[in-house]
C-alpha atoms as a PDB file:
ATOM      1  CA  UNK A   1     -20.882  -0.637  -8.332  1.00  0.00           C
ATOM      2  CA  UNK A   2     -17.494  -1.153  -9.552  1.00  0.00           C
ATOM      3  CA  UNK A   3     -16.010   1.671 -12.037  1.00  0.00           C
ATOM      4  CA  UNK A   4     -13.902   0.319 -14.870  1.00  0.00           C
ATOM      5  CA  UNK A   5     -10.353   0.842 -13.720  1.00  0.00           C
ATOM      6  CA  UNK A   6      -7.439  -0.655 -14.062  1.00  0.00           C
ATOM      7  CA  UNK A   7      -3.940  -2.395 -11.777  1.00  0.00           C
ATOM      8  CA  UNK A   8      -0.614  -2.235 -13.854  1.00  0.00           C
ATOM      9  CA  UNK A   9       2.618  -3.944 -12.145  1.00  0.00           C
ATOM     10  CA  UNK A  10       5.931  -2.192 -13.063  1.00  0.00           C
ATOM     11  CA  UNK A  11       9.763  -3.174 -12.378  1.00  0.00           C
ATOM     12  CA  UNK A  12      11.437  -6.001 -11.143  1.00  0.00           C
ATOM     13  CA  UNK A  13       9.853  -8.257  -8.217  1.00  0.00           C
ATOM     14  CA  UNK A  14      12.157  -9.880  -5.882  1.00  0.00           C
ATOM     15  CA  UNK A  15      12.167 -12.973  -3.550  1.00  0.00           C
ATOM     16  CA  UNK A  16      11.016 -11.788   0.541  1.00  0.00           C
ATOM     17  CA  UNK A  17      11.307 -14.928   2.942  1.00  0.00           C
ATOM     18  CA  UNK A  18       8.150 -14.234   5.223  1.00  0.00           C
ATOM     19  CA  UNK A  19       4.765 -15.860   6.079  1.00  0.00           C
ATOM     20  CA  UNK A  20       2.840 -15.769   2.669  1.00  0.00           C
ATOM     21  CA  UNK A  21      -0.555 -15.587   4.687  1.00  0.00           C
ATOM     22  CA  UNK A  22       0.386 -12.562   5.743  1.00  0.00           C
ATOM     23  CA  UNK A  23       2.368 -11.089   3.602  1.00  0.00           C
ATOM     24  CA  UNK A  24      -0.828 -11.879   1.389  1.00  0.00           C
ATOM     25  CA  UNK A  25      -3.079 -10.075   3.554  1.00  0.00           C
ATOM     26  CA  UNK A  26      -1.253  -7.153   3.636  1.00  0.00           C
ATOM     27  CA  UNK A  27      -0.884  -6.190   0.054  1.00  0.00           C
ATOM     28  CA  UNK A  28      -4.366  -7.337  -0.607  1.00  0.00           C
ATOM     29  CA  UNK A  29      -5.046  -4.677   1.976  1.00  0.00           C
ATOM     30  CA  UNK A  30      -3.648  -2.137   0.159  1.00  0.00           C
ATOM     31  CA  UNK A  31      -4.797  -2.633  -2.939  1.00  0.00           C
ATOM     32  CA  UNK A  32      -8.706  -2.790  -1.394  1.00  0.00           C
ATOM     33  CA  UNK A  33      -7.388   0.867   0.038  1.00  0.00           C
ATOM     34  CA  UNK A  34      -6.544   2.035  -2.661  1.00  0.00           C
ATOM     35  CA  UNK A  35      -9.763   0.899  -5.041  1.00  0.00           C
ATOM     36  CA  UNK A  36     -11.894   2.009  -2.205  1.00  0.00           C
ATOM     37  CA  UNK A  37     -10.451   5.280  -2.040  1.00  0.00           C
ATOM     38  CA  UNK A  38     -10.760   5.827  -5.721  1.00  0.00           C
ATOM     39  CA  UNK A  39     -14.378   4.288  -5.709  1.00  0.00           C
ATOM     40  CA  UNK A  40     -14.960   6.807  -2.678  1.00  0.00           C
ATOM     41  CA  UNK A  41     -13.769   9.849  -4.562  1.00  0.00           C
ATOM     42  CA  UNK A  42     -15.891   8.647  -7.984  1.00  0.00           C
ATOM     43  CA  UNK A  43     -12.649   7.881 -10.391  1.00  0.00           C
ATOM     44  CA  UNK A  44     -12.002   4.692 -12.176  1.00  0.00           C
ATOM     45  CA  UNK A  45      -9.152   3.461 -10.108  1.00  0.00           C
ATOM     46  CA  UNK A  46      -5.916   3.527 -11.373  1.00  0.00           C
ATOM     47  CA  UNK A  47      -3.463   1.605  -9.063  1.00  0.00           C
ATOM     48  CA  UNK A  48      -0.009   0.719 -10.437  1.00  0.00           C
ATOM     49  CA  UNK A  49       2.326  -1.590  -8.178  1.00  0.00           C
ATOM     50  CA  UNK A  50       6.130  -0.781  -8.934  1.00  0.00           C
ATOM     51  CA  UNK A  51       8.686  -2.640  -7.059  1.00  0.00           C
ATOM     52  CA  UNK A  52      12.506  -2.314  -7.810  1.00  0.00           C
ATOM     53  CA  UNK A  53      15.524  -4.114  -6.130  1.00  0.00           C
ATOM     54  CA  UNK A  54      18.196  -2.198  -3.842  1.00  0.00           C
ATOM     55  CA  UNK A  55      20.811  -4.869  -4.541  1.00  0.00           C
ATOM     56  CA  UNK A  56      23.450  -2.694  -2.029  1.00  0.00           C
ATOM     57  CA  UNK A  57      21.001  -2.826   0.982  1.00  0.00           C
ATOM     58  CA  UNK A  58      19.511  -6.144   0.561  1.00  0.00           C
ATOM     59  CA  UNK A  59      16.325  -4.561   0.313  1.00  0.00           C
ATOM     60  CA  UNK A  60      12.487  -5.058  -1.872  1.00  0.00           C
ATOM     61  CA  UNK A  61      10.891  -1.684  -2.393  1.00  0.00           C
ATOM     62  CA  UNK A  62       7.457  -2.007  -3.874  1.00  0.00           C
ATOM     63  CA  UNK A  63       5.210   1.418  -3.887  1.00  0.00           C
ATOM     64  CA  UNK A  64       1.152   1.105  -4.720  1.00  0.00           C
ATOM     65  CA  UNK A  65      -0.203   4.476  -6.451  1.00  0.00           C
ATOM     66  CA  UNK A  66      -3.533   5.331  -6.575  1.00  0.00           C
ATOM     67  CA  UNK A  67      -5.384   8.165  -8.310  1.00  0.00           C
ATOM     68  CA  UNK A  68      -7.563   8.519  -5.296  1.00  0.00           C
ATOM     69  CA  UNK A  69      -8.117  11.689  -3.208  1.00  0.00           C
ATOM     70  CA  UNK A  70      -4.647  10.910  -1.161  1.00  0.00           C
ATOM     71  CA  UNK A  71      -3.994  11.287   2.286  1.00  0.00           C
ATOM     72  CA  UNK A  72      -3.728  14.870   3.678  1.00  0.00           C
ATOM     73  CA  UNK A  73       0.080  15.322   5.356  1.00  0.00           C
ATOM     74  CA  UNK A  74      -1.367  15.895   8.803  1.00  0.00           C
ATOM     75  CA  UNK A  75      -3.019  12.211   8.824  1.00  0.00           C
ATOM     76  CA  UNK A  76       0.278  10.540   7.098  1.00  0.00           C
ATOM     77  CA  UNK A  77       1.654   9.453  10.604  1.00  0.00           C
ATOM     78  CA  UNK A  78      -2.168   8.699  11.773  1.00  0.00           C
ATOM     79  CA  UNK A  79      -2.999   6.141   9.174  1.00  0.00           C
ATOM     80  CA  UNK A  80      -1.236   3.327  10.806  1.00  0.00           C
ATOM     81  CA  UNK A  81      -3.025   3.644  14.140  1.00  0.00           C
ATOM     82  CA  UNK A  82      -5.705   1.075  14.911  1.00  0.00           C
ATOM     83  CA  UNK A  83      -9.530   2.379  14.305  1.00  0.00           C
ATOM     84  CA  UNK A  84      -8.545   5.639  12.229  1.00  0.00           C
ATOM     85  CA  UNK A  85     -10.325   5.775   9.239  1.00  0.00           C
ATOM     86  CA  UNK A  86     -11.748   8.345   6.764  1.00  0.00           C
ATOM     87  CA  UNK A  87     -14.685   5.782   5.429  1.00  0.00           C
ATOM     88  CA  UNK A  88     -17.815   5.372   6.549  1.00  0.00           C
ATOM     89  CA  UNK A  89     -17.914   1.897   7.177  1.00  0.00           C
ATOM     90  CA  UNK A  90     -14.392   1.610   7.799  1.00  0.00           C
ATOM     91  CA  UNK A  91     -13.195  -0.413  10.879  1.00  0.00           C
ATOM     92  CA  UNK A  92      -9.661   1.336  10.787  1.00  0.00           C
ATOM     93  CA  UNK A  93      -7.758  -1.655  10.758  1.00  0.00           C
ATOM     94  CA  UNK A  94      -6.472  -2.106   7.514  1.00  0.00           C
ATOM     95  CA  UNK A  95      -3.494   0.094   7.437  1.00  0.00           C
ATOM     96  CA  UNK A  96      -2.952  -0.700  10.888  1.00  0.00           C
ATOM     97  CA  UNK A  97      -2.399  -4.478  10.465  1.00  0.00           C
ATOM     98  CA  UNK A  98      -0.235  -3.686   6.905  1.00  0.00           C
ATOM     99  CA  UNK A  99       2.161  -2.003   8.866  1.00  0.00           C
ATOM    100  CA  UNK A 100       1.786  -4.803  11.524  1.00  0.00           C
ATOM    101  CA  UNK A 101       2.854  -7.459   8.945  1.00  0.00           C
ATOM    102  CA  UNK A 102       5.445  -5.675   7.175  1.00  0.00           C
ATOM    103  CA  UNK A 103       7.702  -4.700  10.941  1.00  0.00           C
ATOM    104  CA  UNK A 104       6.696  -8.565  11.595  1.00  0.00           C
ATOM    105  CA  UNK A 105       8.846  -8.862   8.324  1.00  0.00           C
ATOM    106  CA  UNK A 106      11.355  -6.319   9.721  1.00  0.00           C
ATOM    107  CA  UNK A 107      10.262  -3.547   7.046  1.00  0.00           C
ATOM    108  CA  UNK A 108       8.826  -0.371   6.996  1.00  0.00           C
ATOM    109  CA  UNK A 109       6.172   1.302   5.421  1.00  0.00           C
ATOM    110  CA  UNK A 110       5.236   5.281   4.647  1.00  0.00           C
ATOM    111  CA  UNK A 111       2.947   7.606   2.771  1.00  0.00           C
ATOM    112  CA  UNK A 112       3.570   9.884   0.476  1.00  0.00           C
ATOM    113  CA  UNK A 113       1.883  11.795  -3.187  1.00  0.00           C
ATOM    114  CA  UNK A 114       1.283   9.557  -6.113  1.00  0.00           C
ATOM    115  CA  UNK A 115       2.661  11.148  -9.273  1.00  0.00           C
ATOM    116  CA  UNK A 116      -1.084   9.526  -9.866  1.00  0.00           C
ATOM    117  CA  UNK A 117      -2.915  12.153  -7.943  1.00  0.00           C
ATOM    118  CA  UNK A 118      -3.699   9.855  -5.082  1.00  0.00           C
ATOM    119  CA  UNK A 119      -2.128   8.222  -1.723  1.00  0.00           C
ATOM    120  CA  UNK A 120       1.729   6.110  -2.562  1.00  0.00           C
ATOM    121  CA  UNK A 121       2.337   3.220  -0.029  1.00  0.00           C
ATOM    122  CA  UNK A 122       6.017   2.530   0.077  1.00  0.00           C
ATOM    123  CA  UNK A 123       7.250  -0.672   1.161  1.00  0.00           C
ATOM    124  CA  UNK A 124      10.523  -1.686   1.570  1.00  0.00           C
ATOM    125  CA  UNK A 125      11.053  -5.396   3.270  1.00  0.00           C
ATOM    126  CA  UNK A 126      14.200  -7.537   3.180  1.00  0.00           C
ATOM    127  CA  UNK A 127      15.243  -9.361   0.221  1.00  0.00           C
ATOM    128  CA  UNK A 128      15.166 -13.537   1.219  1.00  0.00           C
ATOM    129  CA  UNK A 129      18.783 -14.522   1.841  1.00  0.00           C
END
């Protein structure tokens, strides 16, 4: 059962050259994290998707927030390996393939606090040309 929640996007969205399948996949990924984990922890999700240009380095940054429980410091560097997971009937692949599809893209991605409460997923992936 789905709580009432809600997804705001903030800032300005730029233009990545990339395979839209995948690219697709990923942040639909992410966003599924992030409801899940909120669902999982028994809050109405809050997820808010804030992107901003770096102009200078040629670069997209777009962070997704959640209001979840977060993830712990110690697992920050695990969440990217294939099969770990902290659900249930999680197959442990979700974060894994993200950060699959965003070095594919030559980006990165890391963890960090939400000023939510929750888990931030920062993305940062090359601005098309």
């Amino acid at each position: 059962r789905m709580l009432g929640g809600e997804v705001a996007l903030k800032g300005e969205f730029g233009a990545i050259e990339g395979d839209e399948v995948l690219l697709r996949q990923a942040f639909s990924n992410l966003l599924r994290n992030a409801v899940e984990a909120c669902a999982g922890a028994s809050v109405a999700p809050q997820v808010v998707i804030r992107s901003e240009i770096d102009r200078a380095a040629q670069l997209s940054r777009i962070v997704v927030d959640d209001n979840g429980p977060g993830i712990a410091p110690a697992e920050r560097e695990r969440v990217f390996r294939p099969f770990f997971t902290s659900k249930r009937s999680g197959t442990g692949l979700g974060l894994a393939l993200v950060q699959k599809i965003v070095v594919f893209h030559n980006g990165w991605i890391t963890v960090g606090s939400s000023p939510l409460g929750g888990a931030s997923l920062q993305i940062s992936l090359p601005l098309a040309g």
